[in-house]
C-alpha atoms as a PDB file:
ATOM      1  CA  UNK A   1      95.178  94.292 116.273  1.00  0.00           C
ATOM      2  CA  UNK A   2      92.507  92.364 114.637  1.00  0.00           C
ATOM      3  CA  UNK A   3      89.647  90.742 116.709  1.00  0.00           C
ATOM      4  CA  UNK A   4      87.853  87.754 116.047  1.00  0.00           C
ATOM      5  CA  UNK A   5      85.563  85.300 117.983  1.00  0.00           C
ATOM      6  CA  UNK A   6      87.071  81.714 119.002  1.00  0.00           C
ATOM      7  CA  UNK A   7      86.637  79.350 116.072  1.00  0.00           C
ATOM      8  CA  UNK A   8      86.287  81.875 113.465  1.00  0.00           C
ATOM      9  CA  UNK A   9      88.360  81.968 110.266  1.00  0.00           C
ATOM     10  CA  UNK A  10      90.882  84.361 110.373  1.00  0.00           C
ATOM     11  CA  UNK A  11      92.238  84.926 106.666  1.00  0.00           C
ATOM     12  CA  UNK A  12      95.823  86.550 105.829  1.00  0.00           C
ATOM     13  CA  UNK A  13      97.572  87.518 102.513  1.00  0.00           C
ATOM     14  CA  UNK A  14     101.266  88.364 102.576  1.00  0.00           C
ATOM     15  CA  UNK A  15     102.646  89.902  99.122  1.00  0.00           C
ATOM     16  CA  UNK A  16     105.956  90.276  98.077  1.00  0.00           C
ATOM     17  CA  UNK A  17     106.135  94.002  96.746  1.00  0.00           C
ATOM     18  CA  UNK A  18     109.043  93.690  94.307  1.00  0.00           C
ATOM     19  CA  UNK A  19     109.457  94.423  90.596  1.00  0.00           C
ATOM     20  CA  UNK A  20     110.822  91.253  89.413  1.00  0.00           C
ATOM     21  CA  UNK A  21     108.050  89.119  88.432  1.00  0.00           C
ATOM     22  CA  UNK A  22     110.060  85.990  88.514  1.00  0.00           C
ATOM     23  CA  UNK A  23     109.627  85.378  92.562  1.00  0.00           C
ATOM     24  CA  UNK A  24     107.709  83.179  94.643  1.00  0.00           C
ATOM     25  CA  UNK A  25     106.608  83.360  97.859  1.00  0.00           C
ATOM     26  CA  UNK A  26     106.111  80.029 100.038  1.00  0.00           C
ATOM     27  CA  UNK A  27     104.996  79.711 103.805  1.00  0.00           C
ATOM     28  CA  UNK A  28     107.503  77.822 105.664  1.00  0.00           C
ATOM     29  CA  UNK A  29     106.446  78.280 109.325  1.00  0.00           C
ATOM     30  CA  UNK A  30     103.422  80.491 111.215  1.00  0.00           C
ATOM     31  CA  UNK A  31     103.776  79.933 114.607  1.00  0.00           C
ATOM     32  CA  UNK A  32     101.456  81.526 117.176  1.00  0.00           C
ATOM     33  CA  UNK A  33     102.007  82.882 121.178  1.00  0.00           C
ATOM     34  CA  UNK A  34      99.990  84.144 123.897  1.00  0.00           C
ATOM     35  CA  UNK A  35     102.898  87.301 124.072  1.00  0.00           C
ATOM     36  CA  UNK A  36     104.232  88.914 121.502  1.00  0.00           C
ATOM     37  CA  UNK A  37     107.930  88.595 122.813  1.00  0.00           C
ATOM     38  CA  UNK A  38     108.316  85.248 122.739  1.00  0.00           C
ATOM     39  CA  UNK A  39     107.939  82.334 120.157  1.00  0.00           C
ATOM     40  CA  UNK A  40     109.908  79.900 120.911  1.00  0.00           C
ATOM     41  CA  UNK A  41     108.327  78.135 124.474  1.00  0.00           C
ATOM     42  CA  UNK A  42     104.774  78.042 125.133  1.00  0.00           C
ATOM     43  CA  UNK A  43     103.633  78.378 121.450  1.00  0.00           C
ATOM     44  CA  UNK A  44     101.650  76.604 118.948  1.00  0.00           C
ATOM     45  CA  UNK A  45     102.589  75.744 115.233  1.00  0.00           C
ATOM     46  CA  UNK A  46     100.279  76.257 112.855  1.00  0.00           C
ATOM     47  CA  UNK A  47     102.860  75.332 109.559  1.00  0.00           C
ATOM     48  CA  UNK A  48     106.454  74.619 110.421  1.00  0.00           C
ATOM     49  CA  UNK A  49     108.469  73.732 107.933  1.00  0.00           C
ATOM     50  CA  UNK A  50     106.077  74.082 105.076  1.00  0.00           C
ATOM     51  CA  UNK A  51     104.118  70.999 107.139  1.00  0.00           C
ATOM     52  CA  UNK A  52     100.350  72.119 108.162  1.00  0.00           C
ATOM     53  CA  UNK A  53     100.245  71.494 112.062  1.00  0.00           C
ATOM     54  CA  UNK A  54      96.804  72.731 112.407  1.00  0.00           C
ATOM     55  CA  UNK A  55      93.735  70.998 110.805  1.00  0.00           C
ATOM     56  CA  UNK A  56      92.265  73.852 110.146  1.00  0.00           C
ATOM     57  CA  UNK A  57      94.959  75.190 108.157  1.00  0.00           C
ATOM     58  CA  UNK A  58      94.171  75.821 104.049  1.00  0.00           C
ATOM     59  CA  UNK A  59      95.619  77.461 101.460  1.00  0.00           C
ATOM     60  CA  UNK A  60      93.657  79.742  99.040  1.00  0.00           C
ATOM     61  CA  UNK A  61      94.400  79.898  95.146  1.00  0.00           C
ATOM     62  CA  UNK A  62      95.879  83.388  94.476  1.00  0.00           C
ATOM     63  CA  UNK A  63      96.279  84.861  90.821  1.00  0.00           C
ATOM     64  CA  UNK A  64     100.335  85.883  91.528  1.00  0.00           C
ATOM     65  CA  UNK A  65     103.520  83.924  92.680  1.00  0.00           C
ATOM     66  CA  UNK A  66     104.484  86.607  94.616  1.00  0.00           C
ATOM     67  CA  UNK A  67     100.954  86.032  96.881  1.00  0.00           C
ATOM     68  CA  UNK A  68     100.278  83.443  99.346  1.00  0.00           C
ATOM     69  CA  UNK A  69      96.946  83.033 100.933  1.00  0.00           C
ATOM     70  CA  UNK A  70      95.767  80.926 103.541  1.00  0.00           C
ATOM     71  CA  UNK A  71      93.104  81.056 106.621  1.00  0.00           C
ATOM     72  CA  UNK A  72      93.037  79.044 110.254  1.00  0.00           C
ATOM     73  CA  UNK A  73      90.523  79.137 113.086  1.00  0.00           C
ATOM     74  CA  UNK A  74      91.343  81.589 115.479  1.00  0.00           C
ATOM     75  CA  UNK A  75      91.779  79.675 118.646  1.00  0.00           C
ATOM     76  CA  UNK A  76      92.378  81.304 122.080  1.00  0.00           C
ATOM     77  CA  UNK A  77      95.909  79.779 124.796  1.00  0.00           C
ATOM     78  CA  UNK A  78      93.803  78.728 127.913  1.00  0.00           C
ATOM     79  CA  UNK A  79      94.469  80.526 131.164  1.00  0.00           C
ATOM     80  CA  UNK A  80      96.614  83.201 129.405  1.00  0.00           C
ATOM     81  CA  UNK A  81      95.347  86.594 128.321  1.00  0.00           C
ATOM     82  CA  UNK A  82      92.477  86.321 125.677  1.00  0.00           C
ATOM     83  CA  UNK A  83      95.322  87.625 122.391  1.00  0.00           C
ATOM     84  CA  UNK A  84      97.398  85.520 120.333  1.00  0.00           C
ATOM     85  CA  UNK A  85     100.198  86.732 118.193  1.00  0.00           C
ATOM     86  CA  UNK A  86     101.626  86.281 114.993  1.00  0.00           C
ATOM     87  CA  UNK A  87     104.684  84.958 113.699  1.00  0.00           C
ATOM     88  CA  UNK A  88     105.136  84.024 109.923  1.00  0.00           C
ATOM     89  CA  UNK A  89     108.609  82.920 108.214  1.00  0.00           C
ATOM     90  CA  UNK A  90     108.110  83.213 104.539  1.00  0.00           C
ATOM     91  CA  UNK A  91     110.764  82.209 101.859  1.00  0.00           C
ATOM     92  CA  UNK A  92     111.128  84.033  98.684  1.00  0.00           C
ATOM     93  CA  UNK A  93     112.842  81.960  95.802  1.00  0.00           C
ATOM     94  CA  UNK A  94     113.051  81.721  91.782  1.00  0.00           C
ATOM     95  CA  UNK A  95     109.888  80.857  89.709  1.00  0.00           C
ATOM     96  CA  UNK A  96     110.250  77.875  88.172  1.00  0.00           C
ATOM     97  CA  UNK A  97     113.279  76.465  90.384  1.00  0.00           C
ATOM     98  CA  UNK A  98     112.254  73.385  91.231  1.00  0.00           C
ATOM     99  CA  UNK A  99     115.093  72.683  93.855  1.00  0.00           C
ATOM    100  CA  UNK A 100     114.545  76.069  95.765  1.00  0.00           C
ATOM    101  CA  UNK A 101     112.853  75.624  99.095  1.00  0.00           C
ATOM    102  CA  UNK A 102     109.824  76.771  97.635  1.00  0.00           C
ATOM    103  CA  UNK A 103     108.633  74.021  95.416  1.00  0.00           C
ATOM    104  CA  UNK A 104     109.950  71.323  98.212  1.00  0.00           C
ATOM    105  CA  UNK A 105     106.507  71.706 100.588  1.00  0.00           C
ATOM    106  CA  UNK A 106     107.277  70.028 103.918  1.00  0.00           C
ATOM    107  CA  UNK A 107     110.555  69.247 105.237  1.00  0.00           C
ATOM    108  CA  UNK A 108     110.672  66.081 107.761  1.00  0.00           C
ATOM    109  CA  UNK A 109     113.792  66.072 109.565  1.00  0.00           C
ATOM    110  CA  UNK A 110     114.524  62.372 109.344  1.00  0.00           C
ATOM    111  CA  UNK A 111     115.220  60.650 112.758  1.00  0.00           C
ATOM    112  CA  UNK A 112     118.779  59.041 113.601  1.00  0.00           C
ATOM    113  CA  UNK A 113     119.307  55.292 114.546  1.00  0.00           C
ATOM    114  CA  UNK A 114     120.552  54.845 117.954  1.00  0.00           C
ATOM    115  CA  UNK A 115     123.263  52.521 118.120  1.00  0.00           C
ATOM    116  CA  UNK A 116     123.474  49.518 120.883  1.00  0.00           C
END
């Protein structure tokens, strides 16, 4: 556990321990939950996708590929118990391929026309 006050930034590093130098490492989602067992109803997104849902969200310059850095405010679910957990997807992919999922950013899913 780690324990912050509301509103502060939290800061995380994740680092891809590997000997080939030629990776990358890209955030696709963080999502956060007021249990740890469950992150898929009652949760909030804080990237999904590679889009920033939270305003607070920002990236931090780090000196290797296979490093991402990036801080939020820490933020509490109201009328649930006073943690929040963690849950990061991260996407490791080829330096320098430009059509990996790593060098696309956000992904939109584009919306379908309803016919008449």
């Amino acid at each position: 556990p780690y324990y912050v006050n509301i509103n502060q930034d939290l800061f995380l590093e994740a680092y891809l321990h590997s000997s080939d130098s030629n990776l990358v490492l890209f955030v696709d989602t963080c999502v956060a939950s007021p249990t740890p067992h469950n992150f898929t109803t009652m949760t909030y997104d804080i990237i999904r996708n590679g889009c920033v849902r939270d305003s607070t969200y920002a990236t931090y310059y780090s000196p290797y590929n296979h490093m991402v850095r990036f801080k939020f405010n820490a933020f509490q679910f109201i009328h649930y118990s006073p943690s929040v957990y963690l849950q990061c997807e991260l996407v490791v992919c080829r330096a320098y391929d430009y059509s990996s999922r790593c060098y696309r950013g956000c992904i939109t899913r584009s919306k379908r026309e309803a016919s008449s």
